[in-house]
Protein backbone atom coordinates (compact mmCIF):
# COMPACT_ATOMS: atom_id res chain seq x y z
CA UNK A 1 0.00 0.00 0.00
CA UNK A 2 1.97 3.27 -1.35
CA UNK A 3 1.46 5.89 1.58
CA UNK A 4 2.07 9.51 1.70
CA UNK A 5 2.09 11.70 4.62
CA UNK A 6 0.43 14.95 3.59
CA UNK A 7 1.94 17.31 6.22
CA UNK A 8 5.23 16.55 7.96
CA UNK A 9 5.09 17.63 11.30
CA UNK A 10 5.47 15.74 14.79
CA UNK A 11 2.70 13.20 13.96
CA UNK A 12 2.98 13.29 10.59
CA UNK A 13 6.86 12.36 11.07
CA UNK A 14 6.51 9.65 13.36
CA UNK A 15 4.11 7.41 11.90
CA UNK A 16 5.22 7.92 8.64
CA UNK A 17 8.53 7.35 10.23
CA UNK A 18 7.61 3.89 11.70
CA UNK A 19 5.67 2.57 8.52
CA UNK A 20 9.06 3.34 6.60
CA UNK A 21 11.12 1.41 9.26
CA UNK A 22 8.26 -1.14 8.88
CA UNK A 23 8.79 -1.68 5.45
CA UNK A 24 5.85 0.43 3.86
CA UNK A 25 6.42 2.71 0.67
CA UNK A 26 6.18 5.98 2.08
CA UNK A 27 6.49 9.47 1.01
CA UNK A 28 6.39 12.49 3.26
CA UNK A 29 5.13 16.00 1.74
CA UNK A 30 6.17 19.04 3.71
CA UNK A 31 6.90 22.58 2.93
CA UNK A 32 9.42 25.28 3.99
CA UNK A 33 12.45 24.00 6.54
CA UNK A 34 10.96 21.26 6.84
CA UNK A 35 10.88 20.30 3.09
CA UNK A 36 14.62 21.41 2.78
CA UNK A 37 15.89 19.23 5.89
CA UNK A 38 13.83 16.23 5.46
CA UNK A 39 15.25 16.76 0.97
CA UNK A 40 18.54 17.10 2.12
CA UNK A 41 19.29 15.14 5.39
CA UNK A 42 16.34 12.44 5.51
CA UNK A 43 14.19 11.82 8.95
CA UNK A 44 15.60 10.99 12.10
CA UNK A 45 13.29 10.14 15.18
CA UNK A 46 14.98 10.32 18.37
CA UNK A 47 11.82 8.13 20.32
CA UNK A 48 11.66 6.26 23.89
CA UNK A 49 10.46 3.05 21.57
CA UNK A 50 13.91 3.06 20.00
CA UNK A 51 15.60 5.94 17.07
CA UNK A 52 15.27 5.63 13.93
CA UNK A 53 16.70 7.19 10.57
CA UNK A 54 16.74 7.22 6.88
CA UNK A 55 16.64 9.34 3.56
CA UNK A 56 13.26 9.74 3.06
CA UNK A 57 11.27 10.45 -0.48
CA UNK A 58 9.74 14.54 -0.07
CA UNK A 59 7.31 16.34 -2.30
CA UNK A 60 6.10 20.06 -1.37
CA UNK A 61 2.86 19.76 -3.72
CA UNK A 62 0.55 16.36 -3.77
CA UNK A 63 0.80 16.70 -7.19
CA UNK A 64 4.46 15.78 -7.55
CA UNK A 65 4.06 12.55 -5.28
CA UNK A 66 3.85 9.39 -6.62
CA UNK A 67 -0.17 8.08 -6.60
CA UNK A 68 -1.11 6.91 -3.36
CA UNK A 69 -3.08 4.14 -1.89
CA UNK A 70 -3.24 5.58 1.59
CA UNK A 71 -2.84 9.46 2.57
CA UNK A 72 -1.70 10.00 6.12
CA UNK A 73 -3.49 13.77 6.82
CA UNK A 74 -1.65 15.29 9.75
CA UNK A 75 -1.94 18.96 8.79
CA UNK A 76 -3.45 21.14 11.58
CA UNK A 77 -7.39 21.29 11.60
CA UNK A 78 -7.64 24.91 10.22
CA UNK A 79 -5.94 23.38 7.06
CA UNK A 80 -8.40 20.45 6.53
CA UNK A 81 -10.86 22.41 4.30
CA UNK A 82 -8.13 23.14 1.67
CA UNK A 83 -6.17 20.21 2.09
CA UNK A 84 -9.61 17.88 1.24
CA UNK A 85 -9.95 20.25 -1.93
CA UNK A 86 -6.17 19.49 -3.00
CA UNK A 87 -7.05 15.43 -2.14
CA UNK A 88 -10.03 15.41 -3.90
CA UNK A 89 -8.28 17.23 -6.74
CA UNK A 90 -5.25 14.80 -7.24
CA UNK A 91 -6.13 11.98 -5.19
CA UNK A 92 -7.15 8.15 -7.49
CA UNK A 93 -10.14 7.76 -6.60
CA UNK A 94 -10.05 4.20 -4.81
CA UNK A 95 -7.37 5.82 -1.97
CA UNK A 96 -8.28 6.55 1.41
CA UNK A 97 -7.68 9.53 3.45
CA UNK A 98 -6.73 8.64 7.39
CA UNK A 99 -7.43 11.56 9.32
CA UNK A 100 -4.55 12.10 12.33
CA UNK A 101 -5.84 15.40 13.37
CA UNK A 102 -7.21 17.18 16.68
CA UNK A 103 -10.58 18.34 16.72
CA UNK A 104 -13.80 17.13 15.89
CA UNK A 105 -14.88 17.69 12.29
CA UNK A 106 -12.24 17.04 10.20
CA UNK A 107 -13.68 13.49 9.41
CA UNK A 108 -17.29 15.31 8.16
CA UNK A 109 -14.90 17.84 6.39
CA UNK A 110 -13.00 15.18 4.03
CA UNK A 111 -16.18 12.71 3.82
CA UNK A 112 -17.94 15.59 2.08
CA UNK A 113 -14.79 16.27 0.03
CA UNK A 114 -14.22 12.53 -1.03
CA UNK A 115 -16.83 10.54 -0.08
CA UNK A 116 -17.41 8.94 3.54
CA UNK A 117 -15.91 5.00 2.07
CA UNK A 118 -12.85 7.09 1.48
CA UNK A 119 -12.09 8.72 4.87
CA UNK A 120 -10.81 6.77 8.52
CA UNK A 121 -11.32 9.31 11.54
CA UNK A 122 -8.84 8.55 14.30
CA UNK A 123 -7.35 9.80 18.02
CA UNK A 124 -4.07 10.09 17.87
CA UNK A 125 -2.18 9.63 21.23
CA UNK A 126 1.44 11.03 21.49
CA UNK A 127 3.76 13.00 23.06
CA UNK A 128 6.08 14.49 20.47
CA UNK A 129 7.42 17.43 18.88
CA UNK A 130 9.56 18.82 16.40
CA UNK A 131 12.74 19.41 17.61
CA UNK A 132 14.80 20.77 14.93
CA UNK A 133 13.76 20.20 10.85
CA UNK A 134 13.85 17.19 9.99
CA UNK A 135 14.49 15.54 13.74
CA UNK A 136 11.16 14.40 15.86
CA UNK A 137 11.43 13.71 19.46
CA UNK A 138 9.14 11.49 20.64
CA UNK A 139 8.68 10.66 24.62
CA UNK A 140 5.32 9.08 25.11
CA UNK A 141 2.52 6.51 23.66
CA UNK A 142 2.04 6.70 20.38
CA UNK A 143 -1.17 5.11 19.46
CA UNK A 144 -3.86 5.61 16.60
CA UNK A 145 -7.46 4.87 17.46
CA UNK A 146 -9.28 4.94 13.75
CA UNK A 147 -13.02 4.20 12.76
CA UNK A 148 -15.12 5.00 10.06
CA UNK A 149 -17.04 8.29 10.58
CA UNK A 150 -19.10 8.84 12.44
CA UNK A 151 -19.88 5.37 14.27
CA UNK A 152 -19.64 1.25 13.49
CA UNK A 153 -17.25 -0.40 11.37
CA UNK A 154 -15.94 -0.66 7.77
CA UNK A 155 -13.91 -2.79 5.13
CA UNK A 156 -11.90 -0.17 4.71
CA UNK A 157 -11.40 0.75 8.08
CA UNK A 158 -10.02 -2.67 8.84
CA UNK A 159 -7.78 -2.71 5.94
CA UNK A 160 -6.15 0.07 7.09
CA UNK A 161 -5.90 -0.97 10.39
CA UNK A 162 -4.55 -4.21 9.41
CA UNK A 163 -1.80 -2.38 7.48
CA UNK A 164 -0.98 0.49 10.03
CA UNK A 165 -0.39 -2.40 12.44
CA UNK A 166 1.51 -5.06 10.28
CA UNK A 167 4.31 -2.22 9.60
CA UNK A 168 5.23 -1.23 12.73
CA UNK A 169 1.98 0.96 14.01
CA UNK A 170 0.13 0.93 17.16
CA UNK A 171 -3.39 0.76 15.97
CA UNK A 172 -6.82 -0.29 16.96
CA UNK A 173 -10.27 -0.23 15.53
CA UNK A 174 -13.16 1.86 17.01
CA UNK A 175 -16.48 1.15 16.59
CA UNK A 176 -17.28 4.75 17.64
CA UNK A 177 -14.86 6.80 16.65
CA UNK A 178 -17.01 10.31 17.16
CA UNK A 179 -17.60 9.27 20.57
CA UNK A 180 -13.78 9.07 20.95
CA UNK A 181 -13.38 12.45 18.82
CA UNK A 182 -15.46 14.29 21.67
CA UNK A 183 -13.75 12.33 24.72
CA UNK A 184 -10.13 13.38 23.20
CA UNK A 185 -11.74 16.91 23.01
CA UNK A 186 -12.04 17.46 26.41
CA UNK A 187 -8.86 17.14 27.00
CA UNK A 188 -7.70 19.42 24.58
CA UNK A 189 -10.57 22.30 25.45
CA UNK A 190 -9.32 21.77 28.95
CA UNK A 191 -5.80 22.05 28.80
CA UNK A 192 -4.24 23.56 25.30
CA UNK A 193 -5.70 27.01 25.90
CA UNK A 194 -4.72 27.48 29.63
CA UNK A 195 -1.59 26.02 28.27
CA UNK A 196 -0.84 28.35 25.42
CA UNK A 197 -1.79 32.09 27.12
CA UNK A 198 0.30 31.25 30.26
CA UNK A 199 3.49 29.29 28.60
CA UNK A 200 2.92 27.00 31.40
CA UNK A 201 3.29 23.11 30.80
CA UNK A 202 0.73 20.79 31.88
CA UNK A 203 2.56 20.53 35.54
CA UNK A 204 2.86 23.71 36.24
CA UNK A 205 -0.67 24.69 35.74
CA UNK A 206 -2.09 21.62 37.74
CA UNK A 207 0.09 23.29 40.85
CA UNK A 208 -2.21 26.28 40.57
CA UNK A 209 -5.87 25.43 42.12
CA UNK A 210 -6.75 28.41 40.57
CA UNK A 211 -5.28 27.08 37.07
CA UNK A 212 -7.27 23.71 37.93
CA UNK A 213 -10.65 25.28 38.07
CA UNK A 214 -10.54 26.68 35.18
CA UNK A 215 -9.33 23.49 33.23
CA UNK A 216 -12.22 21.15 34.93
CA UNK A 217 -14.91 24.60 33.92
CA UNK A 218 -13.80 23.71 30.44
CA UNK A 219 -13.50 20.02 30.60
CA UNK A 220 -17.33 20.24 31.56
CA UNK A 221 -18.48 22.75 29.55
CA UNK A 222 -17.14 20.48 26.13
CA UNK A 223 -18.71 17.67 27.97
CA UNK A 224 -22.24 19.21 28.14
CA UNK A 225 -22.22 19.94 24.42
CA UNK A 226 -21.40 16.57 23.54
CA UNK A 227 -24.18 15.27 25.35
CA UNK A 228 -26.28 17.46 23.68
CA UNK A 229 -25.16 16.54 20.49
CA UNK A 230 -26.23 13.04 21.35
CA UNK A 231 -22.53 11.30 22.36
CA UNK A 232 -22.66 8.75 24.84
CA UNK A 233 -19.75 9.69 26.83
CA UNK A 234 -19.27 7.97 30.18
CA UNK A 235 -20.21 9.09 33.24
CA UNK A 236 -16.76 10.38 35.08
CA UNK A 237 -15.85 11.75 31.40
CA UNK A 238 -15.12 14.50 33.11
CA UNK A 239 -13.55 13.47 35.97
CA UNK A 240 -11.27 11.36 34.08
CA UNK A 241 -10.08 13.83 31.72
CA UNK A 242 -9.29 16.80 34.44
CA UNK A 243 -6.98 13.67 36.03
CA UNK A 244 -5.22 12.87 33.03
CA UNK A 245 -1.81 14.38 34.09
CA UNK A 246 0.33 11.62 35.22
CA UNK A 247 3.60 11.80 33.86
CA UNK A 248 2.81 15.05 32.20
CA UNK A 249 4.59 17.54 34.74
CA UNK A 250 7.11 18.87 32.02
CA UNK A 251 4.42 18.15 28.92
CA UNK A 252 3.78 20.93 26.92
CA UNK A 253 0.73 21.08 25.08
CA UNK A 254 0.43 21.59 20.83
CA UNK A 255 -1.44 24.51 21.50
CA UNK A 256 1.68 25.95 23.52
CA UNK A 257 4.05 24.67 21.15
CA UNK A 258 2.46 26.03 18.20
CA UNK A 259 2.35 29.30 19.92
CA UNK A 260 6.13 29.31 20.91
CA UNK A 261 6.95 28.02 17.25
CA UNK A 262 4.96 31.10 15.66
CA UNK A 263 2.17 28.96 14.60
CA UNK A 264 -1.21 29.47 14.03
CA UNK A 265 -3.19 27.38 17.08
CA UNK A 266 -6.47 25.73 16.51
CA UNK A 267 -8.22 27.77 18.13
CA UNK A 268 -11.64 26.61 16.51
CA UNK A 269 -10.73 23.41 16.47
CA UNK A 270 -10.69 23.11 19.83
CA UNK A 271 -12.89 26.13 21.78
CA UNK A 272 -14.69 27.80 18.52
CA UNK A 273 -16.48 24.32 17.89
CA UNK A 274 -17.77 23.92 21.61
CA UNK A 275 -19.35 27.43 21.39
CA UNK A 276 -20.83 27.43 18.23
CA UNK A 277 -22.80 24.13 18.97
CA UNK A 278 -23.19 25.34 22.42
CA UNK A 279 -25.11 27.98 21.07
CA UNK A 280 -26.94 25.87 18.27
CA UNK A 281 -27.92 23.93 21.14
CA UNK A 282 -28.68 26.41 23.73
CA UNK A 283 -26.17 25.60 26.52
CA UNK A 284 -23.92 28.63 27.50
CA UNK A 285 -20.39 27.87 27.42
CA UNK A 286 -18.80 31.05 28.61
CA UNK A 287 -15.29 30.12 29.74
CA UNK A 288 -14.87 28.21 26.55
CA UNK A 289 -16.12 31.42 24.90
CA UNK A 290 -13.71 33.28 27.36
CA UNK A 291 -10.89 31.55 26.02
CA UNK A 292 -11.46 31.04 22.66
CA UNK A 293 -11.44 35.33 23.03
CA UNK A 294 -8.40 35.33 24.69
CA UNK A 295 -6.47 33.55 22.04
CA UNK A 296 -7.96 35.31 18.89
CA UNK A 297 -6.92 38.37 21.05
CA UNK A 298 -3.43 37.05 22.23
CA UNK A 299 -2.40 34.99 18.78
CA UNK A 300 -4.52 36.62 15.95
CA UNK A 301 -4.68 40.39 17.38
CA UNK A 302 -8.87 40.37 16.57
């Protein structure tokens, strides 16, 4: 199964990283620094599940990359909407798109883009970051959670799966996958703001009660929308999430690294969604609106 990796980041990098060392055909597409170091000195993961390097086949435009069988989407979820045009544009038309991205509507994005037998939603659990151009350092998990959009199961899906896992992948099926979506959101909604406006990683906020409130407020507030919205999420959902911080006391979020990178954060992706279907719903969400202000304010100076 030929596989490219459309967007060459942390995530993008690893996987793609581990299905090379796993034997797969891979090709990564990336832009800017990125592009030049991965062209010119090849992929090197420095990871706690052993390093890994090699020269590495990079495109800058889908259109240059060999046809694909399976497309590896790891751009951030502000870029889904244009990257699904460019798939749908250049894509054959039996691949499949596997969606490694935060936030909760990329999966709906692509489906309407390509068609919902061509698209695998999936949580993505990892700790790791770009350290230099070219070089990923990854410290923790590592694990892709993928199901067809929005719930049960697919031929597709499996085949995927089955391939992910054969070349070196952690990877497991879902049977609801938008269930999972939601559930990863509250930890993101709960953490990645607080995160990015203080520069604080994940232990140093959970020293400050006041820090803590303000991460369960949001943790519950995403929760109560995705009731609404008819997700089944289990009882100490919230609970759960607010007391996922073991071995996280030096973690920093995406949001925070995106911010100390220059990036653009996802913002909607992960506050902007809970208030607009807050407000389609009629639950008030106003420290997810709160925050979702205080980074347009902070990172996009509106």
């Amino acid at each position: 199964m030929r596989t490219l990796v459309y967007g060459t980041g942390a995530v993008g990098g690893y996987f793609g990283g581990r299905l090379l060392e796993g034997g797969a055909d891979v090709t990564f597409l990336a832009r800017g620094r990125q592009f030049a170091a991965l062209s010119a000195n090849g992929l090197t993961l420095v990871s706690v599940d052993g390093d890994y390097f090699a020269r590495v086949r990079t495109v800058a435009r889908l259109a240059d990359a060999p046809p694909p069988d399976l497309v590896l989407l790891a751009v951030k979820a502000h870029d889904t909407p244009a990257a699904a045009q460019d798939l749908a544009r250049h894509l054959p038309p039996e691949a499949v798109v596997v969606s490694l991205q935060n936030g909760v509507e990329n999966a709906g994005i692509l489906a309407e883009a390509l068609g919902a037998t061509r698209v695998v939603a999936s949580t993505v659990f990892i700790g790791a970051r770009v350290a230099a151009p070219g070089i990923i350092h990854h410290t923790a998990a590592g694990i892709v959670r993928a199901g067809h959009y929005p719930e049960g199961t697919a031929p597709h899906v499996t085949k995927v799966v089955d391939f992910l896992t054969t070349h070196g992948v952690k990877a497991k099926e879902s049977r609801t996958i938008r269930r999972d979506l939601w559930y990863k959101l509250l930890w993101n909604a709960g953490f990645n703001g607080p995160s990015a406006l203080t520069g604080a990683t994940v232990g140093a906020m959970m020293a400050r009660p006041g820090i803590v409130w303000l991460v369960r407020g949001l943790v519950a507030e995403a929760a109560a929308v995705a009731r609404k919205t008819g997700v089944d999420l289990p009882a100490d959902a919230e609970a759960a999430t607010a007391a996922q911080v073991d071995g996280l006391t030096d973690f920093k979020t995406s949001m925070l690294q995106d911010a100390e990178a220059g990036r653009r954060v996802e913002r909607e992706a992960f506050y902007g969604v809970v208030v607009r279907e807050g407000e389609r719903l009629g639950l008030e969400t106003p420290l997810c609106r709160m925050v979702n202000d205080a980074l347009a304010l902070r990172f996009e100076g509106s």
